[in-house]
Protein backbone atom coordinates (compact mmCIF):
# COMPACT_ATOMS: atom_id res chain seq x y z
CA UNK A 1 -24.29 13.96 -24.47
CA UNK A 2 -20.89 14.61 -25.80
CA UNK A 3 -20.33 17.56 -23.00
CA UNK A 4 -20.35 15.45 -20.03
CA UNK A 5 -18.29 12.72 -21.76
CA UNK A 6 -15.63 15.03 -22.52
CA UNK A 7 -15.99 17.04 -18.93
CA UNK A 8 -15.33 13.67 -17.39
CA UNK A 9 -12.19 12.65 -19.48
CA UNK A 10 -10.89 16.25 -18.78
CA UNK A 11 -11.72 15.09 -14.61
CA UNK A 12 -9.70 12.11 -14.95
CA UNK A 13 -6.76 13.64 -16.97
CA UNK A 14 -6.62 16.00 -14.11
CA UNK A 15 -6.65 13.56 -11.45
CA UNK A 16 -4.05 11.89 -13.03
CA UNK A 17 -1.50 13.91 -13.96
CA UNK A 18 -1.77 15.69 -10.96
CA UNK A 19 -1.82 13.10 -8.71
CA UNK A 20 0.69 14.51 -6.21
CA UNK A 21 -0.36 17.20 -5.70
CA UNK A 22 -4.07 15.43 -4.89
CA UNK A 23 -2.41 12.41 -2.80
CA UNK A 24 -0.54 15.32 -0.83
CA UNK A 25 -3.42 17.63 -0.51
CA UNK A 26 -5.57 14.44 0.36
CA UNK A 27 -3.51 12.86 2.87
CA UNK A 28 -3.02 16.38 4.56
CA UNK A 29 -6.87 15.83 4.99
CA UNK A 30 -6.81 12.90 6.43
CA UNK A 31 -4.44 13.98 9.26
CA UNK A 32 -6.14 17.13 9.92
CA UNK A 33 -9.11 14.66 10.74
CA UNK A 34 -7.37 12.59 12.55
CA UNK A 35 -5.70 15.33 14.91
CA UNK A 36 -9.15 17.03 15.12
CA UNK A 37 -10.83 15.61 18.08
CA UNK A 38 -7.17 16.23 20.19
CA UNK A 39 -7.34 20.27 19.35
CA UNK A 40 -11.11 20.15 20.18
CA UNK A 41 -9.63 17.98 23.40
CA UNK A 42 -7.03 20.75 23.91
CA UNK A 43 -9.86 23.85 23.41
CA UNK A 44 -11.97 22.96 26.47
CA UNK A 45 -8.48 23.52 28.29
CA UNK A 46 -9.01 27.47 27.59
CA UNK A 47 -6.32 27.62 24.40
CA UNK A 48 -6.80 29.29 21.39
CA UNK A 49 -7.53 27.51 18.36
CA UNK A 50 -4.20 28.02 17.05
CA UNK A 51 -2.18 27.65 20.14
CA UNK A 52 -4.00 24.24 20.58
CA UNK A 53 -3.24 23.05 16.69
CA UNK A 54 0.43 24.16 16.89
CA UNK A 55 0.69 21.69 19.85
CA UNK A 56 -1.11 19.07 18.97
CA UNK A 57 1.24 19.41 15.52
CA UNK A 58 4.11 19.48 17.39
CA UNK A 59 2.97 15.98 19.52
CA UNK A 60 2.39 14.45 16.34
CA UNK A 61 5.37 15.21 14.82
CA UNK A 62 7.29 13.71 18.44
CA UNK A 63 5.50 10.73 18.26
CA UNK A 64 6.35 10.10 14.51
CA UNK A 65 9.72 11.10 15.48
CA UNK A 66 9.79 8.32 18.10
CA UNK A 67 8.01 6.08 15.98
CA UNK A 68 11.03 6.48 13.41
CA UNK A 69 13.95 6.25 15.58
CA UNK A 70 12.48 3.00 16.88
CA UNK A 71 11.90 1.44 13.07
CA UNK A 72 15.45 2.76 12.28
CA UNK A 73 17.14 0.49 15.05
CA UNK A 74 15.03 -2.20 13.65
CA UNK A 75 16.26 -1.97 10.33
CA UNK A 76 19.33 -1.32 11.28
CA UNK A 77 19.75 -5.22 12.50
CA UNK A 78 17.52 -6.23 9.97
CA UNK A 79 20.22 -4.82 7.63
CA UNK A 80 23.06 -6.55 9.06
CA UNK A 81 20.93 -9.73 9.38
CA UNK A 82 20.32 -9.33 5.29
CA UNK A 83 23.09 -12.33 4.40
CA UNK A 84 21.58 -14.43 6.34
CA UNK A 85 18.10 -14.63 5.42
CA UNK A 86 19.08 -14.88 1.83
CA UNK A 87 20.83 -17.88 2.55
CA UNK A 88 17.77 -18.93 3.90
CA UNK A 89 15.77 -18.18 0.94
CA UNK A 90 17.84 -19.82 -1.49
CA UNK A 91 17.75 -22.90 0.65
CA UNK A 92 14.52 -22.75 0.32
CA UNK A 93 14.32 -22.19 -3.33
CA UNK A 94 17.07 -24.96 -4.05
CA UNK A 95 15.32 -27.32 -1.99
CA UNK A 96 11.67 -26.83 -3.75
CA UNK A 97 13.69 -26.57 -7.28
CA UNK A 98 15.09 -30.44 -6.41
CA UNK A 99 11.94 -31.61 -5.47
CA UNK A 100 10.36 -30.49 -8.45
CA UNK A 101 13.15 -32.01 -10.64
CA UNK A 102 12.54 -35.21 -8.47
CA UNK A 103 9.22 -35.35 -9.45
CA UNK A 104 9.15 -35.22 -13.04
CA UNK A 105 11.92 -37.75 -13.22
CA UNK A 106 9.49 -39.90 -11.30
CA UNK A 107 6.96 -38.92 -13.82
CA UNK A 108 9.25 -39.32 -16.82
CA UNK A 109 10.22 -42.62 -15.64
CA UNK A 110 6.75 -43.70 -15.53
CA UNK A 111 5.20 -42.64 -18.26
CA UNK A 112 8.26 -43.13 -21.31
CA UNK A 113 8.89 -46.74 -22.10
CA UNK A 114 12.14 -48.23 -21.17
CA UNK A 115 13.13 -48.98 -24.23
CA UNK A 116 12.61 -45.65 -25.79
CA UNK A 117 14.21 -44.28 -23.35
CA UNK A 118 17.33 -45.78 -23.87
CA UNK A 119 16.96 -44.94 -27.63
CA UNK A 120 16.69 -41.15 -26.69
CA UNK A 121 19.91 -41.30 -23.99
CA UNK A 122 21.55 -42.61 -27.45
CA UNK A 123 20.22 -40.36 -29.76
CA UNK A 124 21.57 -37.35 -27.07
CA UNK A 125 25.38 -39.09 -26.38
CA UNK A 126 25.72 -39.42 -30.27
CA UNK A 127 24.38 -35.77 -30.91
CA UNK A 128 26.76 -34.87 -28.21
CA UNK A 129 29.72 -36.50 -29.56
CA UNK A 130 29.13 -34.83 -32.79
CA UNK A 131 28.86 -31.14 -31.39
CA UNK A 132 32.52 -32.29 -30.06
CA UNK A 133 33.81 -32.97 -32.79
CA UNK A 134 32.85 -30.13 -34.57
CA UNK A 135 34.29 -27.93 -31.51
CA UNK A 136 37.37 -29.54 -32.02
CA UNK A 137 37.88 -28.58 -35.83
CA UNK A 138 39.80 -25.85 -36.16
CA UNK A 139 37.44 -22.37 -37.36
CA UNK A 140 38.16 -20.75 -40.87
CA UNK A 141 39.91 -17.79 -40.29
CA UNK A 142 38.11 -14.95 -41.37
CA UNK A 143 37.80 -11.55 -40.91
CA UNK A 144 36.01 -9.74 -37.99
CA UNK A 145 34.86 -6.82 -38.08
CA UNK A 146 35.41 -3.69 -36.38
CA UNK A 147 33.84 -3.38 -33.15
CA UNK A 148 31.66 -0.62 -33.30
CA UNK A 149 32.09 2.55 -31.40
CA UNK A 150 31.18 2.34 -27.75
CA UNK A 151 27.98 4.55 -26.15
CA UNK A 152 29.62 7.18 -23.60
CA UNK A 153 29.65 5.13 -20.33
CA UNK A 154 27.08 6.19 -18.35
CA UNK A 155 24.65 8.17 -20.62
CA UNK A 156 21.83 5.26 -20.46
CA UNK A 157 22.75 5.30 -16.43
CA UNK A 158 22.34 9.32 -16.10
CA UNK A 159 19.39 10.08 -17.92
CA UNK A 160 17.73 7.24 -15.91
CA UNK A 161 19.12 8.59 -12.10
CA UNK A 162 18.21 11.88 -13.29
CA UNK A 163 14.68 11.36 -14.64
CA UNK A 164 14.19 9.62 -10.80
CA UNK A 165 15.99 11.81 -9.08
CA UNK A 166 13.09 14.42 -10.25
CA UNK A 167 10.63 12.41 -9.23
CA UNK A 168 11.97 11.97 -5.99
CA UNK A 169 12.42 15.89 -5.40
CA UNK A 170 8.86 16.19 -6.77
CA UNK A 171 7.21 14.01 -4.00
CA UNK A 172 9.56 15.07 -0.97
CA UNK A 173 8.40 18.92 -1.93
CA UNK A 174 5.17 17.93 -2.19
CA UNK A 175 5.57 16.03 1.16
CA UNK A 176 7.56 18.75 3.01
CA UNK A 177 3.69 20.75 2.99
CA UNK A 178 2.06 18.16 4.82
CA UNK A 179 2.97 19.88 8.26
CA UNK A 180 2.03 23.22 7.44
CA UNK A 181 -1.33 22.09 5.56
CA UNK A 182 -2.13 20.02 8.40
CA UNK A 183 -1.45 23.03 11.07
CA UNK A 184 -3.44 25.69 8.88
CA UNK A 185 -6.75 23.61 8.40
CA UNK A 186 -6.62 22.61 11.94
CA UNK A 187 -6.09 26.92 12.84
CA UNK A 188 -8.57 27.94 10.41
CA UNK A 189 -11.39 25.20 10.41
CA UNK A 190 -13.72 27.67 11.20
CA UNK A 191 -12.63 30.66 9.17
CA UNK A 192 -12.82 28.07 5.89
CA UNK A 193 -15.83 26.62 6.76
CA UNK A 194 -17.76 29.82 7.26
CA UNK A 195 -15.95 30.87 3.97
CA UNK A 196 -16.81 28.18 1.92
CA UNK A 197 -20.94 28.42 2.91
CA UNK A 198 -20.58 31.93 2.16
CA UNK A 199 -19.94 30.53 -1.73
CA UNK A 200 -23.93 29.52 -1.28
CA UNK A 201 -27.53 31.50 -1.32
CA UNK A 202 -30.75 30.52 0.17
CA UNK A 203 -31.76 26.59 -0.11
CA UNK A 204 -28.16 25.97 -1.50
CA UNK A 205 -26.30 27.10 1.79
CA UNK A 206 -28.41 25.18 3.44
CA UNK A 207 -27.47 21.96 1.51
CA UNK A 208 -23.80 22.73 1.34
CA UNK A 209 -23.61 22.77 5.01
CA UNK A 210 -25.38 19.83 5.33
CA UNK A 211 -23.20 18.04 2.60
CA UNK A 212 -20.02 19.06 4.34
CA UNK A 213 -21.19 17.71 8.13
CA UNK A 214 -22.08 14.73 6.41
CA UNK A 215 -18.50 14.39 4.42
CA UNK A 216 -16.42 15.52 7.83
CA UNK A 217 -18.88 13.55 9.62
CA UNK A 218 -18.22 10.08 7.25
CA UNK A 219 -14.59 10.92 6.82
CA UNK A 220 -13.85 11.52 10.58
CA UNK A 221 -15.63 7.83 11.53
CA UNK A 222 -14.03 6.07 8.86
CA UNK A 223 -10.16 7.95 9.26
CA UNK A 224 -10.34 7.79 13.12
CA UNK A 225 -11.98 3.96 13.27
CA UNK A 226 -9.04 2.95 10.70
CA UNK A 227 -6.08 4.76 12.58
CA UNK A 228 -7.62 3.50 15.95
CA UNK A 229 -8.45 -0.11 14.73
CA UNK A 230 -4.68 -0.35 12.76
CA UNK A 231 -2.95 1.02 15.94
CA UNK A 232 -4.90 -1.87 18.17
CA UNK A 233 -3.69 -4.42 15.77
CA UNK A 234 -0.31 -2.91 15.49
CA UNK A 235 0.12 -3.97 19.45
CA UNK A 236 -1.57 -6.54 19.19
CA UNK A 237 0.45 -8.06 16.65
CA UNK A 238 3.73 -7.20 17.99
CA UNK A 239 2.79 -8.81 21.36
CA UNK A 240 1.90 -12.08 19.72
CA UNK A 241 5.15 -12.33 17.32
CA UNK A 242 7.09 -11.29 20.60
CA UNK A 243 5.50 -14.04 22.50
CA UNK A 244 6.17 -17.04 18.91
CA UNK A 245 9.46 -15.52 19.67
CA UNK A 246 10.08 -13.68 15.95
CA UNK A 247 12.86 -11.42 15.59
CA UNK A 248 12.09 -7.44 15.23
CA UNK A 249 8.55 -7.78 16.57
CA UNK A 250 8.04 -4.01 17.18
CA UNK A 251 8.84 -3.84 13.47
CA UNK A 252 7.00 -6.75 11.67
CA UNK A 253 3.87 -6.26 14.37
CA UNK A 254 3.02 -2.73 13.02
CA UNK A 255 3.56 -3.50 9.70
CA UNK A 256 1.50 -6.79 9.74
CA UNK A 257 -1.11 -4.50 11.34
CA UNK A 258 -1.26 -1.88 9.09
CA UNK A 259 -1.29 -4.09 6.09
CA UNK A 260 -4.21 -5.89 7.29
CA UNK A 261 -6.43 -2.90 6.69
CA UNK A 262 -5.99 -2.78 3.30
CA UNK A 263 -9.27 -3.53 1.49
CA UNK A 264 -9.49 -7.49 -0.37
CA UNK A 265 -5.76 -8.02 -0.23
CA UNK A 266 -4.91 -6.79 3.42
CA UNK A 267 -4.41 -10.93 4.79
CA UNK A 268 -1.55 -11.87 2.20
CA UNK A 269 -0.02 -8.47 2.43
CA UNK A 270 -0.51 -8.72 6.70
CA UNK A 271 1.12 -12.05 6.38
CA UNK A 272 4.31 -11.47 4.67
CA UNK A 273 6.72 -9.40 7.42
CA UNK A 274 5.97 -12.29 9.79
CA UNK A 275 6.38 -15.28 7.53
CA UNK A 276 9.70 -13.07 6.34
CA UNK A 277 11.12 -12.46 9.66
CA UNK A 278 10.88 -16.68 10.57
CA UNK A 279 12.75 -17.31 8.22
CA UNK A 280 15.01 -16.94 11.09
CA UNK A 281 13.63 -19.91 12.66
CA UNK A 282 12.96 -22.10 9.27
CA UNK A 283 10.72 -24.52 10.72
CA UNK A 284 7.23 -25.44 9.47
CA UNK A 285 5.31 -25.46 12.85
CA UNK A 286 6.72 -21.50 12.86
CA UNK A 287 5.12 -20.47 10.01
CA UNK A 288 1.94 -22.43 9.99
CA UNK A 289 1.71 -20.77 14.10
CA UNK A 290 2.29 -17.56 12.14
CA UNK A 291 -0.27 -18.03 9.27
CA UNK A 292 -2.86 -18.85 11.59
CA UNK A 293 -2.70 -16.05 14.07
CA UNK A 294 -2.26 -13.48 11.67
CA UNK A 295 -5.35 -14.87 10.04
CA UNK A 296 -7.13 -15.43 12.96
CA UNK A 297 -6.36 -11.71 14.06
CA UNK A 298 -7.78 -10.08 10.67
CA UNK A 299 -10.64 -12.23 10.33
CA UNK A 300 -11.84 -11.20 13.91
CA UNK A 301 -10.78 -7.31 13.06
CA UNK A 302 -12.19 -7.48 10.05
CA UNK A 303 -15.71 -9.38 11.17
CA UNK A 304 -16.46 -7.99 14.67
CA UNK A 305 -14.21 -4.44 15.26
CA UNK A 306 -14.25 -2.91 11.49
CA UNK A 307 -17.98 -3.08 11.53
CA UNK A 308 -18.64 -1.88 14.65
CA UNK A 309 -16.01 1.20 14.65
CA UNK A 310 -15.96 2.00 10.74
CA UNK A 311 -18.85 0.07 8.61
CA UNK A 312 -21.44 1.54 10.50
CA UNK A 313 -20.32 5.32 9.36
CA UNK A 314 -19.76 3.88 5.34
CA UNK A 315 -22.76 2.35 3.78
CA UNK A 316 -21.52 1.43 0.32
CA UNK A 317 -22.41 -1.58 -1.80
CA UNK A 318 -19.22 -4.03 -2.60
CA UNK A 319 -19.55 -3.41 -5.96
CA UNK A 320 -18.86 0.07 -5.68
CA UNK A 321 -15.97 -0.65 -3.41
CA UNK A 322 -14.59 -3.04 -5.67
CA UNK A 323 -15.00 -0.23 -8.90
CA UNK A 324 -13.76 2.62 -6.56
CA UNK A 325 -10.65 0.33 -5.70
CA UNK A 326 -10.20 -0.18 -9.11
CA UNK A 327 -10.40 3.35 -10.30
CA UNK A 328 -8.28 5.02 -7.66
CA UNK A 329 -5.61 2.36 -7.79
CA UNK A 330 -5.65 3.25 -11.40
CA UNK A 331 -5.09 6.87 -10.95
CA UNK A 332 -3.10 7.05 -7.83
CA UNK A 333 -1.89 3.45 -7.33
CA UNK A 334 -1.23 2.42 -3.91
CA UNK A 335 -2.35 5.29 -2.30
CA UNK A 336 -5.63 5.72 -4.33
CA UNK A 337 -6.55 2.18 -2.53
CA UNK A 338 -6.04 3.63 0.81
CA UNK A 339 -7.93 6.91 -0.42
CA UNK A 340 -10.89 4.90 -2.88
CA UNK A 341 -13.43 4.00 -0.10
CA UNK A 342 -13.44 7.57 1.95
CA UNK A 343 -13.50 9.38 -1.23
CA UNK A 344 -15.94 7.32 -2.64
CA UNK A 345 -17.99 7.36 0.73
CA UNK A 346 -17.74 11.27 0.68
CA UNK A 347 -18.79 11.57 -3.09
CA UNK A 348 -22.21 10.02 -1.32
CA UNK A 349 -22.51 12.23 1.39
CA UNK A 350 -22.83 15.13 -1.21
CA UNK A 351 -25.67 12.91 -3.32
CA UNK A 352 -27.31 11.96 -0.22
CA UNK A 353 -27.68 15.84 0.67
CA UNK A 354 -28.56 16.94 -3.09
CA UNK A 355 -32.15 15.93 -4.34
CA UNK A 356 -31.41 15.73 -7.97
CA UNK A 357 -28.43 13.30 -6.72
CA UNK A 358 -30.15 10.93 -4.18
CA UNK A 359 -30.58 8.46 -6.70
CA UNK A 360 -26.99 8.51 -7.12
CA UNK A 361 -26.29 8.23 -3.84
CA UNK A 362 -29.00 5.45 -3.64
CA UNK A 363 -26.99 3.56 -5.83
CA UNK A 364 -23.94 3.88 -4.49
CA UNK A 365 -25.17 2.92 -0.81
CA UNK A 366 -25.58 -0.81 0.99
């Protein structure tokens, strides 16, 4: 009983201390399947495997070129637009801080006596009176003492740019793989597909391939249904802030889109770059316009398209969303919630495939 508990700690460890290199290796996956169906597209035009991955790479890598330049000139004014919008905010907040200092003087006022009222305003102008006088008095001189010796400038500062700055060179190595991962699983599906069932004998081959349709399969429908689904509401939702008239709709749109997808939390987190870039407009019937279309958009995503294009691929129960959300979070935070439900949905595949594991997968399933 021990063995297994231990095995598992030793699991998570793992996962967690190397969670870059998993997130990396993981979201290389998820590309490759996404980019999949356009090199089988570009096959039955007579190219090579390899010839048709290197240029389906090299239209993905265009497009996300594109995709940048066009987010950089929106930032770029939403940069210089930066002073403003503060002074919007803390309009905001000054206005809501007086209202709420409004309203417990109303509530002070109604609640304390008159009378003792008047006794405390006394009470605080004679307490106040006193700590004047006793300003005014002139301090015993006595002696200070010596400062103490000053830190080197900086040290504090250093250690903490330099413990980031490793961080940072950590994750843009890890990210600078991505392209060449993605291009050598898309040119060698085949060869590491036939490799990995030669790992298998007899029966066991046979379930391993069947596991691994079923993963590619599950991870294909729910990868491709969530890129094509987040890339509808991406124009969707830049068309409707362009037509409320919002500033830096090709910006806010896909990121209100994208956002929306994110399991439990995605209609808060869809509704902030909107409600942010009004601020513009400060006006109530703005933001309440905004609110409801962005919720009206993800409700109707969420309740007719997600099912239909995704939840018919991923049978799992909501309580073992909710646990996977919680566990991948934990290990890989943000990205382990956009990774928890196809991870979790391929961990069934292999116990729907596996007979001493159906019951597992039983459990796990809707």
């Amino acid at each position: 009983m021990s063995l297994p508990i231990v095995a598992l700690g030793v699991i998570v460890a793992i996962l967690y201390f190397g969670r870059v290199f998993f997130i990396t290796a993981m979201t290389a996956v998820t590309i490759a399947f996404i980019l999949e169906p356009f090199v089988t597209l570009m096959m039955r035009l007579r190219l090579p495997r390899s010839v048709a991955s290197f240029v389906v790479c090299t239209m993905a890598l265009l497009f996300l070129y594109v995709i940048g330049m066009g987010a950089y000139s929106q930032l770029t004014g939403l940069y210089s637009d930066l002073p403003k919008y503060g002074q919007r905010i803390g309009d905001i907040v000054d206005g809501i801080q007086q209202k709420i200092q409004g309203m417990e003087s109303d509530t002070y006022r109604m609640l304390v006596p008159t009378r003792q009222r008047m006794e405390e305003e006394e009470r605080q102008r004679q307490a106040a009176k006193k700590s004047k006088s006793s300003k005014a008095q002139p301090a015993a001189s006595t002696a200070l003492p010596a400062p103490a010796a000053a830190a080197p400038p900086g040290s504090a500062i250093a250690d903490y740019v330099a413990s980031h700055l490793s961080s940072f060179y950590q994750i843009l190595l890890m990210v600078s793989f991505i392209p060449f991962l993605v291009y050598f699983m898309l040119s060698w599906r085949d060869h590491i597909n036939r490799s990995f069932l030669q790992l298998f004998q007899g029966q066991a081959r046979i379930v391993a391939a069947r596991s691994l349709e079923g993963i590619a399969e599950m991870v294909r429908a729910f990868v491709v249904g969530n890129f094509l689904l987040g890339f509808l509401l991406a124009i969707v939702s830049s068309a409707m802030f362009w037509a409320i008239g919002l500033p830096y709709p090709l910006l806010v749109g896909p990121l209100s889109g994208l956002l929306s997808l994110v399991p439990y939390v995605g209609l808060p987190l869809a509704t902030m770059p909107p409600l942010f870039a009004a601020l513009e407009r400060n006006t109530v019937p703005v933001y309440v316009v905004v609110v409801v279309s962005v919720s009206m958009l993800h409700l109707t995503a969420l309740n007719l398209l997600y099912p239909k294009v995704v939840g018919s691929r991923v049978h799992l129960n909501p309580l073992v969303v909710t646990f996977s959300l919680m566990l991948w979070g934990f290990l890989w935070d943000a990205p382990g919630l956009l990774l928890a439900i196809p991870l979790t949905a391929g961990l069934k595949a292999v116990c729907d495939n596996v007979k001493e594991l159906r019951p597992i997968g039983k459990f796990l399933g809707d």
